[in-house]
C-alpha atoms as a PDB file:
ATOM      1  CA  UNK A   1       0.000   0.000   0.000  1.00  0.00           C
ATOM      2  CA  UNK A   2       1.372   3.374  -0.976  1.00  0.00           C
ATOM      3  CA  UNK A   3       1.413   6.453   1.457  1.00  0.00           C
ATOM      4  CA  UNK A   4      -0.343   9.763   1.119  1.00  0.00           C
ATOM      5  CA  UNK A   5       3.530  10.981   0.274  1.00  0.00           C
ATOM      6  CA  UNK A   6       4.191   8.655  -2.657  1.00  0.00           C
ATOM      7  CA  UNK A   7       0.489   9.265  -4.140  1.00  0.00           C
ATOM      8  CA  UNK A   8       1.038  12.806  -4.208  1.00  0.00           C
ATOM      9  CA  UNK A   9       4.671  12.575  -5.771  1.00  0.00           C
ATOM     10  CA  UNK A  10       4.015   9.812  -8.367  1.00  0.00           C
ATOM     11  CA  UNK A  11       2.313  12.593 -11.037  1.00  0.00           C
ATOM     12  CA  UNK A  12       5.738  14.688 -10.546  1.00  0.00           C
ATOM     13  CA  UNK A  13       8.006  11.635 -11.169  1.00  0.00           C
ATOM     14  CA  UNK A  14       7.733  11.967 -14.828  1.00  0.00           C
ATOM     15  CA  UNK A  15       8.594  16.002 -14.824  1.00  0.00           C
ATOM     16  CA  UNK A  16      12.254  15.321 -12.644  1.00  0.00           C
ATOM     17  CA  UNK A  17      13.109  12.879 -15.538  1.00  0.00           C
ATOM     18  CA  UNK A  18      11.839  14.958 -18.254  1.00  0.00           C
ATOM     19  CA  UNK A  19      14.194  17.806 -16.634  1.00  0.00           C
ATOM     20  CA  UNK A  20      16.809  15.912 -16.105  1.00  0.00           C
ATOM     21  CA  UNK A  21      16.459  14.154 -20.083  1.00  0.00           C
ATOM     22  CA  UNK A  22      16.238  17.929 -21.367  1.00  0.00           C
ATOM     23  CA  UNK A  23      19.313  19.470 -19.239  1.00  0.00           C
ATOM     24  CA  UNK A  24      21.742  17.139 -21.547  1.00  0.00           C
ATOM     25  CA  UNK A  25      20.232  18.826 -24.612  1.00  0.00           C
ATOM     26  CA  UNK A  26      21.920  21.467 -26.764  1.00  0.00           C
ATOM     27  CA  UNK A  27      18.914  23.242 -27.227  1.00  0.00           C
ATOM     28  CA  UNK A  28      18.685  23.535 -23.454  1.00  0.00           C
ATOM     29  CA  UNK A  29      22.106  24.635 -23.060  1.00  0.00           C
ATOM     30  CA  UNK A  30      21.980  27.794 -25.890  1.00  0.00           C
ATOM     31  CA  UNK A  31      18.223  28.625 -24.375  1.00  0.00           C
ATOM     32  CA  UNK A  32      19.892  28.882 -21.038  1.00  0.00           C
ATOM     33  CA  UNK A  33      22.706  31.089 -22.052  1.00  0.00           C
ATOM     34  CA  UNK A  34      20.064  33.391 -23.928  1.00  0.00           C
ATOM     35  CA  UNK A  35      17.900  33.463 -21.141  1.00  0.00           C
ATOM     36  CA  UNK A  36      21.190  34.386 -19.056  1.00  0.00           C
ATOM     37  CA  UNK A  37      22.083  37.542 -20.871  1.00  0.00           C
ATOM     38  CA  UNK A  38      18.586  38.725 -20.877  1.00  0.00           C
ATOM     39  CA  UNK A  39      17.703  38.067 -17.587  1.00  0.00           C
ATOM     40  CA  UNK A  40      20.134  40.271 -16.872  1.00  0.00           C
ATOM     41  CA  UNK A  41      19.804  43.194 -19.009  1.00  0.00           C
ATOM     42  CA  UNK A  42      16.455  43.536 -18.353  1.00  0.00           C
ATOM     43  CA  UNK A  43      17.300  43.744 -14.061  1.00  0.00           C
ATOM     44  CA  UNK A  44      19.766  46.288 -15.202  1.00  0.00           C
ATOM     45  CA  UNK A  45      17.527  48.597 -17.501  1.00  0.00           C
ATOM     46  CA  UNK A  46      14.667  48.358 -15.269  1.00  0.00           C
ATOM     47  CA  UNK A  47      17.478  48.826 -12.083  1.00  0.00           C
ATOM     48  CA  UNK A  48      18.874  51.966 -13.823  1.00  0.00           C
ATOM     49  CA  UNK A  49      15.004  53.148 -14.534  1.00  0.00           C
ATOM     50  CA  UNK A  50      14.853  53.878 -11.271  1.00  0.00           C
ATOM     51  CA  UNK A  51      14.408  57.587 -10.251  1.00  0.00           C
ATOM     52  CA  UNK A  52      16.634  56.990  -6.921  1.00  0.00           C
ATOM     53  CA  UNK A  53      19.502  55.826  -8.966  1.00  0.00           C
ATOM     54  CA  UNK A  54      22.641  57.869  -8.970  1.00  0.00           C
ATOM     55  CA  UNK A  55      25.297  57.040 -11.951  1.00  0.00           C
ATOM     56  CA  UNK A  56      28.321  56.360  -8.956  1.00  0.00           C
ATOM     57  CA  UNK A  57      26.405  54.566  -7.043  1.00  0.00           C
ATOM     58  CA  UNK A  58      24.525  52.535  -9.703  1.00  0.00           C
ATOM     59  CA  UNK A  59      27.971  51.507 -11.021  1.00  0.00           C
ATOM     60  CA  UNK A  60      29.229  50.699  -7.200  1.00  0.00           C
ATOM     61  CA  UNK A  61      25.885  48.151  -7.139  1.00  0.00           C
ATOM     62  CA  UNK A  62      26.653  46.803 -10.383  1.00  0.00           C
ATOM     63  CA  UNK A  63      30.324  46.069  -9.932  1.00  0.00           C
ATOM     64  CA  UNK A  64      29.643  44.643  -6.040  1.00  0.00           C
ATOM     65  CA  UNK A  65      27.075  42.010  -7.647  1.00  0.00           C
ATOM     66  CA  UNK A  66      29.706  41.020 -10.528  1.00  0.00           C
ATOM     67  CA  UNK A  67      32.169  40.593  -7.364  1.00  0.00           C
ATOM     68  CA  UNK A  68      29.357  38.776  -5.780  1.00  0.00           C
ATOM     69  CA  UNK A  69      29.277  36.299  -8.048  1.00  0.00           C
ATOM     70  CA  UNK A  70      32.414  35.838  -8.894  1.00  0.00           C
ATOM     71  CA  UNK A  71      32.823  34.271  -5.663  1.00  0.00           C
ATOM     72  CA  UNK A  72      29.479  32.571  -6.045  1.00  0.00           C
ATOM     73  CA  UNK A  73      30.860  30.882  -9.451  1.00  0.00           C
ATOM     74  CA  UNK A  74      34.413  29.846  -6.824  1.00  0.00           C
ATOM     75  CA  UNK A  75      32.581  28.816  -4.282  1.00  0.00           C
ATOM     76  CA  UNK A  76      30.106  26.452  -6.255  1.00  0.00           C
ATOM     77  CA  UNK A  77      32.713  24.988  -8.395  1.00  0.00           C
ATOM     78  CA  UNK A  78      35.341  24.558  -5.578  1.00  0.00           C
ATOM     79  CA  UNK A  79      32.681  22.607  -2.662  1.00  0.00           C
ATOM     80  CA  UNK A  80      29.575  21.961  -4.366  1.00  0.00           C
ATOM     81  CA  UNK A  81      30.786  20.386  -7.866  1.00  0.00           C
ATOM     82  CA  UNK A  82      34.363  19.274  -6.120  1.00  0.00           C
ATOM     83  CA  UNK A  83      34.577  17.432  -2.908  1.00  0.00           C
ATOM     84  CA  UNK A  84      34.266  17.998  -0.184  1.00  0.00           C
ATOM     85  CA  UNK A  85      30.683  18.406  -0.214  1.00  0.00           C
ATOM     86  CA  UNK A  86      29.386  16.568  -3.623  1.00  0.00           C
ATOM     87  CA  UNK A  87      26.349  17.996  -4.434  1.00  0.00           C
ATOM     88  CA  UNK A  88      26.405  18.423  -7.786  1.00  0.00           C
ATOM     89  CA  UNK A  89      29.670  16.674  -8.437  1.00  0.00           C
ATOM     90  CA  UNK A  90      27.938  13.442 -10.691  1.00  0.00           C
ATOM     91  CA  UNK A  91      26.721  16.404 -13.223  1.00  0.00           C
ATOM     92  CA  UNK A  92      29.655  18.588 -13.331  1.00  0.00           C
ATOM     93  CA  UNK A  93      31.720  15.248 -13.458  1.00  0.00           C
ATOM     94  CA  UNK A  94      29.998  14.709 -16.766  1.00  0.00           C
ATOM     95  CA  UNK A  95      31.887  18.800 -18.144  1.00  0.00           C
ATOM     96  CA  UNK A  96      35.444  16.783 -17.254  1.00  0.00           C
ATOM     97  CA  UNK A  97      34.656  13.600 -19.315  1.00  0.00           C
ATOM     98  CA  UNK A  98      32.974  15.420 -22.145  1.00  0.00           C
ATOM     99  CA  UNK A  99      34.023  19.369 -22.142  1.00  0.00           C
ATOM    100  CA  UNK A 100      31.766  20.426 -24.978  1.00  0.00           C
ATOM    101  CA  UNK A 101      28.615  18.356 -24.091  1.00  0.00           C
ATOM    102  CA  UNK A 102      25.446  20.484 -23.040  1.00  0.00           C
ATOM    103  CA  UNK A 103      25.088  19.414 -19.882  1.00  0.00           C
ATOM    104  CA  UNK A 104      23.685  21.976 -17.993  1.00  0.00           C
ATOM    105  CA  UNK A 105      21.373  23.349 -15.524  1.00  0.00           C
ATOM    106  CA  UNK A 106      17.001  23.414 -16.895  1.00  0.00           C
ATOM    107  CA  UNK A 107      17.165  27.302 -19.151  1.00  0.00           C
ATOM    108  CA  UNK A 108      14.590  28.614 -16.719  1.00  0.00           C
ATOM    109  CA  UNK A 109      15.786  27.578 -13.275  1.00  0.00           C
ATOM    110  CA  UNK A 110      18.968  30.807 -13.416  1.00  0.00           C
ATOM    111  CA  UNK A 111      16.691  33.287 -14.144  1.00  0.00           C
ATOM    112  CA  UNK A 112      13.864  32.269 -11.436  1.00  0.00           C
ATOM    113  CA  UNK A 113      16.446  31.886  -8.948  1.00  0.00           C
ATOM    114  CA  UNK A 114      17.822  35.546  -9.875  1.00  0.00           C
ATOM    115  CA  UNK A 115      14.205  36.843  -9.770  1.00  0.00           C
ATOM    116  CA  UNK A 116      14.349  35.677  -6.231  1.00  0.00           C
ATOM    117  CA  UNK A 117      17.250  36.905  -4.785  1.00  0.00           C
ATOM    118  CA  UNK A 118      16.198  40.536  -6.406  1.00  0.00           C
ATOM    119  CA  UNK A 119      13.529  40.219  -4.438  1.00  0.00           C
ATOM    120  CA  UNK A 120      15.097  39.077  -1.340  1.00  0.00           C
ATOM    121  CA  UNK A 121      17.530  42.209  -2.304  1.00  0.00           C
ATOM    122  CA  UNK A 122      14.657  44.597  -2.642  1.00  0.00           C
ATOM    123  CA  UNK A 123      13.741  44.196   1.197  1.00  0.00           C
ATOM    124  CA  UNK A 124      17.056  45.410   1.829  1.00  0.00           C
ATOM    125  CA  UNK A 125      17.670  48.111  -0.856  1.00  0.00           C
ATOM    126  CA  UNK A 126      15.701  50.477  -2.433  1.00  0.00           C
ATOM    127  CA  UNK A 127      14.129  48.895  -5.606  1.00  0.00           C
ATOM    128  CA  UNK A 128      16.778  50.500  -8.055  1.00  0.00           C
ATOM    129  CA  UNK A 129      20.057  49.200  -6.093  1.00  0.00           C
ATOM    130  CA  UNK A 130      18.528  46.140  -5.250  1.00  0.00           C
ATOM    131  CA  UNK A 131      17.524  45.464  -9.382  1.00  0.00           C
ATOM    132  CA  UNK A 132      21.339  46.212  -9.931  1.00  0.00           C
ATOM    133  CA  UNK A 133      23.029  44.204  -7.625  1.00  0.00           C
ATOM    134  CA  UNK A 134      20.786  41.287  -8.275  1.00  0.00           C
ATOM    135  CA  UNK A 135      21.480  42.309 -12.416  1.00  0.00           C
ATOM    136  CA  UNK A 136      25.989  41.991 -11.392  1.00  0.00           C
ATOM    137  CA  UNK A 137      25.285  38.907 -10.393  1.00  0.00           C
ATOM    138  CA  UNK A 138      23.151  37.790 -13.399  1.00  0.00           C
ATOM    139  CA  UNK A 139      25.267  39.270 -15.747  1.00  0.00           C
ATOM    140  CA  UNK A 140      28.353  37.597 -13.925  1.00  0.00           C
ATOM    141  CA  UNK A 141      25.989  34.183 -14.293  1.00  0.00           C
ATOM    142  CA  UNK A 142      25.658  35.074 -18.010  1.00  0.00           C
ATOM    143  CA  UNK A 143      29.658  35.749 -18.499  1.00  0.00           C
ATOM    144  CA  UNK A 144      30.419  33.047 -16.866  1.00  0.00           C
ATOM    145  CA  UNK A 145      27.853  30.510 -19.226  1.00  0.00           C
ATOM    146  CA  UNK A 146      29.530  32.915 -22.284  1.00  0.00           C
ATOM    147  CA  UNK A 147      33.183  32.774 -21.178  1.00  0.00           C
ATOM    148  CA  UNK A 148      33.089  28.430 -20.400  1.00  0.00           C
ATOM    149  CA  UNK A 149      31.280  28.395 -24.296  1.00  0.00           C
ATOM    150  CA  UNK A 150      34.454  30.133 -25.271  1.00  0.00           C
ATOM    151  CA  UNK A 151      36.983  28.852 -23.140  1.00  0.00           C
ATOM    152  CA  UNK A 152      36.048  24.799 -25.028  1.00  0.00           C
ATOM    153  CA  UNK A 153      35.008  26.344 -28.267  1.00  0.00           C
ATOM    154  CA  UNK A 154      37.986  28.808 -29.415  1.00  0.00           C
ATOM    155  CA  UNK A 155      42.135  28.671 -29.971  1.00  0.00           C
ATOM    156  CA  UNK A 156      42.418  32.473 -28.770  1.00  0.00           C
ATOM    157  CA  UNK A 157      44.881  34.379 -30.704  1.00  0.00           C
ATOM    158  CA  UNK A 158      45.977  36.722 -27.914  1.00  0.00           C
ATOM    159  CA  UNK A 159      48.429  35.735 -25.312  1.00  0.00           C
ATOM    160  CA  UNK A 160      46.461  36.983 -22.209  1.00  0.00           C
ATOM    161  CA  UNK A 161      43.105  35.312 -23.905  1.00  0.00           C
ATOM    162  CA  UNK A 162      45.293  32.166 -24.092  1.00  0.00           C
ATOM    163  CA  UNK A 163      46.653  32.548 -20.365  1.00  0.00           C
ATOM    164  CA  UNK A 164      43.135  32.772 -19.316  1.00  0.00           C
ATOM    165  CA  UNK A 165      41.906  29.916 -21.101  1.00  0.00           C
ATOM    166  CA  UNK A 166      44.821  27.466 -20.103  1.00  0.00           C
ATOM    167  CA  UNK A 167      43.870  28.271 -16.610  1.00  0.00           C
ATOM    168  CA  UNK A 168      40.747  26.488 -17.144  1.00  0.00           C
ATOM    169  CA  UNK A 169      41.872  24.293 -19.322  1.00  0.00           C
ATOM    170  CA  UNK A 170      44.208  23.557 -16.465  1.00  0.00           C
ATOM    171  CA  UNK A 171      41.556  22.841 -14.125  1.00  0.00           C
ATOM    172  CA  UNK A 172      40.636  19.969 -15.865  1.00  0.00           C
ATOM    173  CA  UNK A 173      43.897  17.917 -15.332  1.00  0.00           C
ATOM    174  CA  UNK A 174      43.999  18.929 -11.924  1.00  0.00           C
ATOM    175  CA  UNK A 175      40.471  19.252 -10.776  1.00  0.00           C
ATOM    176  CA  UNK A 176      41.609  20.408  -7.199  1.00  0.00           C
ATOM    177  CA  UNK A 177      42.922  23.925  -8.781  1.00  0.00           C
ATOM    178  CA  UNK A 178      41.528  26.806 -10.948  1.00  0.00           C
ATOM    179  CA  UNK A 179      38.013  27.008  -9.804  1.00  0.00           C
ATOM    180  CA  UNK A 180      37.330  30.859 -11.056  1.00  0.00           C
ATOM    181  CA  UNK A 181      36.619  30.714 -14.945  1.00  0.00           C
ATOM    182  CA  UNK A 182      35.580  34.707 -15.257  1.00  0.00           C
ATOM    183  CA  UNK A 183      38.468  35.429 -12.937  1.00  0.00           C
ATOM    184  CA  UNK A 184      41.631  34.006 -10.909  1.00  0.00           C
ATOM    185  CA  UNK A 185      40.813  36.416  -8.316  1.00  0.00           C
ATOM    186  CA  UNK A 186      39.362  33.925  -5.432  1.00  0.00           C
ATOM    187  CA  UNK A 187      42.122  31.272  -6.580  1.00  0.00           C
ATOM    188  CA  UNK A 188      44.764  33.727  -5.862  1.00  0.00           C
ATOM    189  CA  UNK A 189      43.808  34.792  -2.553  1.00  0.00           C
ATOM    190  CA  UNK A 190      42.511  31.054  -1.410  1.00  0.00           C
ATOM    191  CA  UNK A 191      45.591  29.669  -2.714  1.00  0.00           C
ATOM    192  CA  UNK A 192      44.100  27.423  -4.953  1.00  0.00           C
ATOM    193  CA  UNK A 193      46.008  28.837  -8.232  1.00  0.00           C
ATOM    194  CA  UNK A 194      48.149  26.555 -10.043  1.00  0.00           C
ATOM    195  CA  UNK A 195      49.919  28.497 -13.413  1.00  0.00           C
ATOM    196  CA  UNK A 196      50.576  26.736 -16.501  1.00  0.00           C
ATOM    197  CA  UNK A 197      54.245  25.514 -16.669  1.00  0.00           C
END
């Protein structure tokens, strides 16, 4: 006999596989990367709408929620998708076996989860600071989906392009270094920066 638990969650069983089939898909993966950038110019434009914005300050909340993320995006890659706490380690284990596969997170999850935290943001801010900060880090989000596209796609041309790249690329044979991809910034100063030789 089946509990009042598993009656309820046998409809939804079907809609966590269908997720999970359509996360592997390319289509998936560009839709999430378009969804990325837009997502986050439209919580900048509407941020910078705003009558309480000022241009310094607007900037200052821009720049603090690219920073934001930046340690978001070193954080999740170093102890969520790395040990020592594997939470989404199976997935991202996937990106090492197969670097250009479209394995990736659902297109619309991101952007709700964005949505949120401006929200959250907006109890704290006023409305215009809070659209920006919440619009650094999806525009960080969206450089980061942009800049890992690039970093497996393209044989940069430029030598500090190509630095930047091999750090990643790095990363990959030794998957306990190099966990910034938009920046080196949180490797440096946690000491988890290893150089190409």
């Amino acid at each position: 006999m089946m509990s009042t638990l598993q009656v309820i969650a046998r409809p939804f069983e079907g809609v966590g596989q269908f997720i999970a089939r359509m996360s592997e898909t390319r289509e998936n993966h560009w839709a999430g990367l378009a969804f990325d950038v837009l997502i986050s110019l439209v919580l900048v434009a509407v941020g910078l709408c705003r009558a309480e914005v000022h241009a310094a300050v607007a900037v200052a909340a821009l720049l603090a929620g690219l920073l934001v993320f930046t340690l978001v995006e070193y954080s999740f890659h170093r102890w969520l998708f790395h040990k020592p706490v594997p939470l989404f380690e199976p997935g991202h284990r996937k990106h090492h076996v197969d670097p250009q596969g479209h394995d990736s997170l659902p297109f619309f999850l991101p952007p709700i989860l964005v949505l949120l935290l401006a929200g959250l943001f907006t109890l704290a801010l006023p409305e215009g600071y809070a659209l920006l900060l919440a619009g650094g880090i999806a525009a960080g989000y969206a450089t980061y989906g942009l800049s890992h596209v690039a970093i497996h796609a393209t044989r940069f041309r430029h030598p500090l392009a190509r630095r930047w790249a091999a750090s990643h690329h790095v990363h990959h044979f030794h998957p306990d270094c190099n966990f910034g991809v938009t920046t080196p910034l949180w490797d440096i100063l946690l000491g988890t920066r290893r150089a190409r030789r």
